[in-house]
C-alpha atoms as a PDB file:
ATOM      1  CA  UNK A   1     -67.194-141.208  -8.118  1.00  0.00           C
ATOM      2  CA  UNK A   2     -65.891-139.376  -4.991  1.00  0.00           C
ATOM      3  CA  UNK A   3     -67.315-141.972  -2.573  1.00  0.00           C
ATOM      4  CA  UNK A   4     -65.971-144.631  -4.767  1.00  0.00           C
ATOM      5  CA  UNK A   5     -62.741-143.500  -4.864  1.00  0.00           C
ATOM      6  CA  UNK A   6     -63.372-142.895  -0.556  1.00  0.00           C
ATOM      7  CA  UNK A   7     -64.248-146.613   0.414  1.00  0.00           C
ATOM      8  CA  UNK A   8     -61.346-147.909  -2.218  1.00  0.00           C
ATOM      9  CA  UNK A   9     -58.758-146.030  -0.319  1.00  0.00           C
ATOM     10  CA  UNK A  10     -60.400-146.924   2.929  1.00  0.00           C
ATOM     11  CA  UNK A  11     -60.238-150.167   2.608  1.00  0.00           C
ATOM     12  CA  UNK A  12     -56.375-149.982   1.630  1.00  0.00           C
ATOM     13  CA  UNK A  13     -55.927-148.229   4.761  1.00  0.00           C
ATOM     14  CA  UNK A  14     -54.795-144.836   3.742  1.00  0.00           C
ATOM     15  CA  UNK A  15     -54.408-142.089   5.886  1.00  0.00           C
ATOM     16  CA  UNK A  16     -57.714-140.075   5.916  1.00  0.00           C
ATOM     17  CA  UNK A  17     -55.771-136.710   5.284  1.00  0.00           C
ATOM     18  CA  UNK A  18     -54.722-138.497   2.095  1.00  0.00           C
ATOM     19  CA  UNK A  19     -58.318-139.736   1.349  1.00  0.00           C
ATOM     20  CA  UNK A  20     -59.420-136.439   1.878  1.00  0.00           C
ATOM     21  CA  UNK A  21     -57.037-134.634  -0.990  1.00  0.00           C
ATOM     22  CA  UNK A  22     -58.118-137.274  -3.203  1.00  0.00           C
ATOM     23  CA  UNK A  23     -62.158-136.706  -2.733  1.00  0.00           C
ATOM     24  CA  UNK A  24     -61.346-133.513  -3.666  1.00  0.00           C
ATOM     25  CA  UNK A  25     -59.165-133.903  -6.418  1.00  0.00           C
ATOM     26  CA  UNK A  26     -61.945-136.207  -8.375  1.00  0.00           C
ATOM     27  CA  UNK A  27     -64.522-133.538  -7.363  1.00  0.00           C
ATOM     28  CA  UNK A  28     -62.633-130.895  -9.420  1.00  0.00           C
ATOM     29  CA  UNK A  29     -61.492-132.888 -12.095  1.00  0.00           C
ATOM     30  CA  UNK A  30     -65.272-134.409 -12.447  1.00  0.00           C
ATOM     31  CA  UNK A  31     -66.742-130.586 -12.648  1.00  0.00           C
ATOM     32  CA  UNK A  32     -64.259-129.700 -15.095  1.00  0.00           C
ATOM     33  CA  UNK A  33     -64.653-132.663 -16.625  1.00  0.00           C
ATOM     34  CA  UNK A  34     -69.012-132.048 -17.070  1.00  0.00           C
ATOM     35  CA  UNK A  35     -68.441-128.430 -17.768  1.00  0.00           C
ATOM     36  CA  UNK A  36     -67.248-129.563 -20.787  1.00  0.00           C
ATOM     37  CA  UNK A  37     -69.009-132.946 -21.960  1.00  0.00           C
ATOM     38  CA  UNK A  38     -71.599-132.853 -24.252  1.00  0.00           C
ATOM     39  CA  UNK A  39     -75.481-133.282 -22.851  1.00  0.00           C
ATOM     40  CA  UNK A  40     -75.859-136.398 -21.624  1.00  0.00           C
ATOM     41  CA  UNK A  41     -72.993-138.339 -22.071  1.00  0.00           C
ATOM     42  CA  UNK A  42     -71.581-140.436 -19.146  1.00  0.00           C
ATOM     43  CA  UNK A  43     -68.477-139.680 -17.105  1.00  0.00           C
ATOM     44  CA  UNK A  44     -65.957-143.175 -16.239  1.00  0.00           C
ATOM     45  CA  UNK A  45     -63.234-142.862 -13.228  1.00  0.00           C
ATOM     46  CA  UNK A  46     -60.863-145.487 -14.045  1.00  0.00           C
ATOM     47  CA  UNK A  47     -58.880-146.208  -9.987  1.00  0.00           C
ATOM     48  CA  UNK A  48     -55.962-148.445  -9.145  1.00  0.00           C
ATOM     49  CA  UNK A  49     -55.225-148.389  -6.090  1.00  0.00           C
ATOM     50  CA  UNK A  50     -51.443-149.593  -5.283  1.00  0.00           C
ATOM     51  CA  UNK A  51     -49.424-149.856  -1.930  1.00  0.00           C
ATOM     52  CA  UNK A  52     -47.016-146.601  -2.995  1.00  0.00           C
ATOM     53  CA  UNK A  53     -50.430-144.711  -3.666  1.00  0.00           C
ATOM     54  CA  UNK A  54     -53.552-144.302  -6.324  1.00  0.00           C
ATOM     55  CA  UNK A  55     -53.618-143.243 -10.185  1.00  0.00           C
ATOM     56  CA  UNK A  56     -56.938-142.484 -11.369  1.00  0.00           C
ATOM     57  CA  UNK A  57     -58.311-141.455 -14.621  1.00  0.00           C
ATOM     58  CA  UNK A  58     -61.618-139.657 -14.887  1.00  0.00           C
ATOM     59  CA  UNK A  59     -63.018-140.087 -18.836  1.00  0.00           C
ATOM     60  CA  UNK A  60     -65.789-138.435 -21.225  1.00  0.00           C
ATOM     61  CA  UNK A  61     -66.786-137.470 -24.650  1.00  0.00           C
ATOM     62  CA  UNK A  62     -66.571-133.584 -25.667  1.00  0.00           C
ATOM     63  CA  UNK A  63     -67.283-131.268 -28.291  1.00  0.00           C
ATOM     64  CA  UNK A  64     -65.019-130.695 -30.833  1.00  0.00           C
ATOM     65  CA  UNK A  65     -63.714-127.402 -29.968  1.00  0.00           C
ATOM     66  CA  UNK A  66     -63.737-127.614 -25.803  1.00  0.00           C
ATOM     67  CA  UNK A  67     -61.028-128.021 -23.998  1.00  0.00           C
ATOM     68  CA  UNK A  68     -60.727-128.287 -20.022  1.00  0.00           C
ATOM     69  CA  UNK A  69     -59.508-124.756 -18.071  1.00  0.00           C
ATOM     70  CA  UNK A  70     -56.100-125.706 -16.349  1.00  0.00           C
ATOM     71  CA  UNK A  71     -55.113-122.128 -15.933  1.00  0.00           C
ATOM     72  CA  UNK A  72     -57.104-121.287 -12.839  1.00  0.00           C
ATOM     73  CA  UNK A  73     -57.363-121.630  -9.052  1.00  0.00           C
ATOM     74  CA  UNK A  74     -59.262-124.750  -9.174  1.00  0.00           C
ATOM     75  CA  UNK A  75     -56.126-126.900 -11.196  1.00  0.00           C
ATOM     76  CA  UNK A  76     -53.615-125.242  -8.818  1.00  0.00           C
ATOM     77  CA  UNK A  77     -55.465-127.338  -6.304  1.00  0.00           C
ATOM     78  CA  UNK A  78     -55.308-130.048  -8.797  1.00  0.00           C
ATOM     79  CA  UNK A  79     -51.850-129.743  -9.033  1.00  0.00           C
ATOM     80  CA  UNK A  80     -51.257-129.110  -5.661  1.00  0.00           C
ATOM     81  CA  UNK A  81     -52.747-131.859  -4.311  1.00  0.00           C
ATOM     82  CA  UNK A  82     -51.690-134.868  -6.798  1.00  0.00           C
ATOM     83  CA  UNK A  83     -47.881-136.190  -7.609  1.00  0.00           C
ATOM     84  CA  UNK A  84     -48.696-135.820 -11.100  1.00  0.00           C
ATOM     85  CA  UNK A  85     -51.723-135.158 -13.393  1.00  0.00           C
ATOM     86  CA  UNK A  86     -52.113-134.955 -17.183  1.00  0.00           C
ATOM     87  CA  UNK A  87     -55.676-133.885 -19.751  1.00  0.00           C
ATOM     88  CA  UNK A  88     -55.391-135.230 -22.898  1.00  0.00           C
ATOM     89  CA  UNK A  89     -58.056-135.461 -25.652  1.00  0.00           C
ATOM     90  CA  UNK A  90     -58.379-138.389 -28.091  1.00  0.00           C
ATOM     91  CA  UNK A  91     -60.574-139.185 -31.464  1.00  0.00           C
ATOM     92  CA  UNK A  92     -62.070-142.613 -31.329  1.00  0.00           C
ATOM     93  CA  UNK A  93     -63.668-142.524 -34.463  1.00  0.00           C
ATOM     94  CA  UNK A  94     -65.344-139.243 -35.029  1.00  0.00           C
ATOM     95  CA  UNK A  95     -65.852-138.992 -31.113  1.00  0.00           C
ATOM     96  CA  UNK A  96     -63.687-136.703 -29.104  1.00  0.00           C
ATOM     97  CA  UNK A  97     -62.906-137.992 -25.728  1.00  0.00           C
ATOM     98  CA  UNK A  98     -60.997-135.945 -22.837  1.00  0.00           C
ATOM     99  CA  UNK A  99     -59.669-138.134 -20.311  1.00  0.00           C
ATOM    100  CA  UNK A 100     -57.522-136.359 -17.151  1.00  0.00           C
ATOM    101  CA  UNK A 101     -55.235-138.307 -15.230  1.00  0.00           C
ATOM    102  CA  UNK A 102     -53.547-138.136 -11.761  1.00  0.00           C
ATOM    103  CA  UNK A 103     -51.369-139.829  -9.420  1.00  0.00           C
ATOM    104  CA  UNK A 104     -51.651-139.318  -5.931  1.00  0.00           C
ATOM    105  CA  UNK A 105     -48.397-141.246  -3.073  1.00  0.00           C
ATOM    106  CA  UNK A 106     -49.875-141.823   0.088  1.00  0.00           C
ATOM    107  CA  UNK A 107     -48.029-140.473   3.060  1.00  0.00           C
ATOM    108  CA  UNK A 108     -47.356-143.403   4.661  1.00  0.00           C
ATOM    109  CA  UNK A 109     -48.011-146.992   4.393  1.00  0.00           C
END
C-alpha cells in the first residue's frame, strides 16, 4: 500500500519530504489496522490524490469487540503528520468494518 501511495504522489510531483510523512502515515495506520482484522481478511487503501494534497482511506473487517488504539505514541505520529484523520467502524450486514481516514496538504505545489 505504502509504495502505492509513493509512485501516486510521485507522479503528482510532491515534495519527497511530503511523500515521506505519508509512507509513514499508511504504514501505521495499516499495522493498526491488521492488529485488529480478523485472520485473513484483506486490507483496501482507498487514495485521491488532488492538487491541494491526498485523502486516503485504509479499510478492513474486524471483530466485534476490537477497536483500533489511538491513545498512544504511534497515532500522535498519525496525528502529527496528517491535516486531519478520523477511525470509524461500520456494520454492513453482520460484518464489522473499521475504515481510518486521513488528509494530508502538500507543502507546496
Amino acid at each position: 500500500m505504502r509504495e502505492v501511495a509513493h509512485r501516486a504522489l510521485l507522479l503528482e510531483d510532491w515534495m519527497l519530504d511530503d511523500i515521506a510523512d505519508v509512507d509513514l502515515v499508511i504504514d501505521e495506520i495499516c499495522a493498526r489496522v491488521m492488529a485488529v482484522a480478523e485472520p485473513a481478511v484483506r486490507l483496501t487503501l482507498a487514495l485521491t490524490a488532488y492538487e491541494e494534497g491526498v485523502a486516503g482511506q485504509v479499510m478492513c473487517r474486524v471483530g466485534d469487540e476490537i477497536d483500533i488504539n489511538t491513545e498512544d505514541f504511534g497515532w500522535q505520529m498519525v496525528v502529527s503528520m496528517t491535516d486531519g484523520r478520523a477511525v470509524d467502524y461500520v456494520m454492513d450486514g453482520s460484518v464489522r468494518r473499521v475504515m481510518v481516514g486521513f488528509v494530508k496538504r502538500r507543502s507546496c505545489c
